[in-house]
C-alpha atoms as a PDB file:
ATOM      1  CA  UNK A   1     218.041 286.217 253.607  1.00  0.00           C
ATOM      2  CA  UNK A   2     217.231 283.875 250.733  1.00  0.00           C
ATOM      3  CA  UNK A   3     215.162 286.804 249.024  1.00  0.00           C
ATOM      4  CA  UNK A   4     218.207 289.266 249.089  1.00  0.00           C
ATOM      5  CA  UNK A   5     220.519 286.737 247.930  1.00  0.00           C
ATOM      6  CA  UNK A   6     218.147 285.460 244.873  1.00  0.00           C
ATOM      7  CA  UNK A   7     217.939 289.348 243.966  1.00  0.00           C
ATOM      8  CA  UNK A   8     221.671 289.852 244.164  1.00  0.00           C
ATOM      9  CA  UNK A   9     222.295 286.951 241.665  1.00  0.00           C
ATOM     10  CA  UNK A  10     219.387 288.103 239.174  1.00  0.00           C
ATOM     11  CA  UNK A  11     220.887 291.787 239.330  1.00  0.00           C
ATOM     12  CA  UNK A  12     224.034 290.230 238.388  1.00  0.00           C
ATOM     13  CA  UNK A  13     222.572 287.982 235.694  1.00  0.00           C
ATOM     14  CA  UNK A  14     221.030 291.366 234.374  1.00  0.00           C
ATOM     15  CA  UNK A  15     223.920 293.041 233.967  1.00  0.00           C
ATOM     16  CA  UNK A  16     225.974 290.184 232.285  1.00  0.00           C
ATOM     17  CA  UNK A  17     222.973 290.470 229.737  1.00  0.00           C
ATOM     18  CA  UNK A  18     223.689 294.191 229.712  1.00  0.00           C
ATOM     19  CA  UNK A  19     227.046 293.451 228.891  1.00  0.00           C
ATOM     20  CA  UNK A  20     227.129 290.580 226.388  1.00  0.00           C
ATOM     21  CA  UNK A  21     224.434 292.587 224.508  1.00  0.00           C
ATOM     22  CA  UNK A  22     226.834 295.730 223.999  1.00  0.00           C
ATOM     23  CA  UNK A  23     229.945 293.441 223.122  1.00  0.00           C
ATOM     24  CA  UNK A  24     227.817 291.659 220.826  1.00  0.00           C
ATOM     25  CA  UNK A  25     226.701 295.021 219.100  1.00  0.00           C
ATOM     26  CA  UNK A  26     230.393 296.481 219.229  1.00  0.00           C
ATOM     27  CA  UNK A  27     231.545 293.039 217.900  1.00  0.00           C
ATOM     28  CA  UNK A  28     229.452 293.295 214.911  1.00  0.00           C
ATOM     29  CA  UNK A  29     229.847 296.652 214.288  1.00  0.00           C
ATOM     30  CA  UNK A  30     233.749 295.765 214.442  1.00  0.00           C
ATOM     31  CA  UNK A  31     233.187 293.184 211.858  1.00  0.00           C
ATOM     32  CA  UNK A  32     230.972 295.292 209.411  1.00  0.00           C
ATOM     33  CA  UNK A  33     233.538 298.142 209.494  1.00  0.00           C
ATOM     34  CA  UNK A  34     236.500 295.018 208.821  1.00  0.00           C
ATOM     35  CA  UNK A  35     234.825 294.068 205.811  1.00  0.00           C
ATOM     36  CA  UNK A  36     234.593 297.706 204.587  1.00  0.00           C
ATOM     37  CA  UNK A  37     238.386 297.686 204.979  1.00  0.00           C
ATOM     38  CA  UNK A  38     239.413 294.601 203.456  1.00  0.00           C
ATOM     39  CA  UNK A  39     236.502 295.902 200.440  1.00  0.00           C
ATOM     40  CA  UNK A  40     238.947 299.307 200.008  1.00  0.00           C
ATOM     41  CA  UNK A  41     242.121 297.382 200.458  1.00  0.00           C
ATOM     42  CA  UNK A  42     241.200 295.143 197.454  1.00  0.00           C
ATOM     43  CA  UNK A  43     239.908 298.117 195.760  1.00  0.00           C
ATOM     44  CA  UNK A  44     243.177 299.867 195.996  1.00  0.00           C
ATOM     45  CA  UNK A  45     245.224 297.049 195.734  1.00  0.00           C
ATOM     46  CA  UNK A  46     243.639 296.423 191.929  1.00  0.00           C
ATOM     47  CA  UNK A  47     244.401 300.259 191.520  1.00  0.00           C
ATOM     48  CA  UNK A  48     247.621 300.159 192.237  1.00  0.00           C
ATOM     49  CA  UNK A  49     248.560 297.072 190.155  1.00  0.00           C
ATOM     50  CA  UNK A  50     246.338 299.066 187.265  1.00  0.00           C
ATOM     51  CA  UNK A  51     248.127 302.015 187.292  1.00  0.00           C
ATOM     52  CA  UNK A  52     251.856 300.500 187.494  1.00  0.00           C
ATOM     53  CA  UNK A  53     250.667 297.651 184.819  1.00  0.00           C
ATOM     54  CA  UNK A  54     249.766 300.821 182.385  1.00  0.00           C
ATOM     55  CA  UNK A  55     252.631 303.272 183.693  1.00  0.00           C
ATOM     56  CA  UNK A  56     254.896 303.916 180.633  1.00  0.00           C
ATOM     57  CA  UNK A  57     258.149 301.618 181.082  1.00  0.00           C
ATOM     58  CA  UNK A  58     256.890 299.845 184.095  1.00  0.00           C
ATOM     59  CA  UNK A  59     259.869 297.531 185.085  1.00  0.00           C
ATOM     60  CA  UNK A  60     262.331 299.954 182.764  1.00  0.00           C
ATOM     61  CA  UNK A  61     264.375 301.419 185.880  1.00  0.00           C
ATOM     62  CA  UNK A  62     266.058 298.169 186.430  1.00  0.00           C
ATOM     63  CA  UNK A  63     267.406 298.662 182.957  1.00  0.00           C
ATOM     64  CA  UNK A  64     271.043 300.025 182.165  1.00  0.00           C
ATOM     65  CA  UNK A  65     270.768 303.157 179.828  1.00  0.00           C
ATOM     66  CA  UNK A  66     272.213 302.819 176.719  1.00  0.00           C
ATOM     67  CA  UNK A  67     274.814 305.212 176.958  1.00  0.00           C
ATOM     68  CA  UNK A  68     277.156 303.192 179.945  1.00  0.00           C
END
């Protein structure tokens, strides 16, 4: 009876090690694939403000035209 129940609790030891090992992996693949998106977020971000910085009369909509 001891025997079984010593197996039974390093079977379920096992598979807890089973188990933290794949969250671990899918946690760190997680992260690597988080840090590629914040990387292109920043990337387009700077685009963005590039491209409406050189836009020809950025900030001229707000303006009344001259003929009112």
């Amino acid at each position: 009876m001891p025997d079984e129940r010593l197996i039974e609790i390093e079977t379920r030891i096992a598979h807890q090690e089973h188990t933290i090992a794949e969250l671990n992996d899918a946690l760190s693949s997680q992260q690597a694939q988080i840090a590629k998106l914040e990387s292109l977020v920043n990337a387009l971000r700077e685009r963005v403000r590039a491209l409406s910085d050189s836009a020809p009369g950025a900030g001229a909509s707000d303006e009344i035209p001259p003929h009112y």
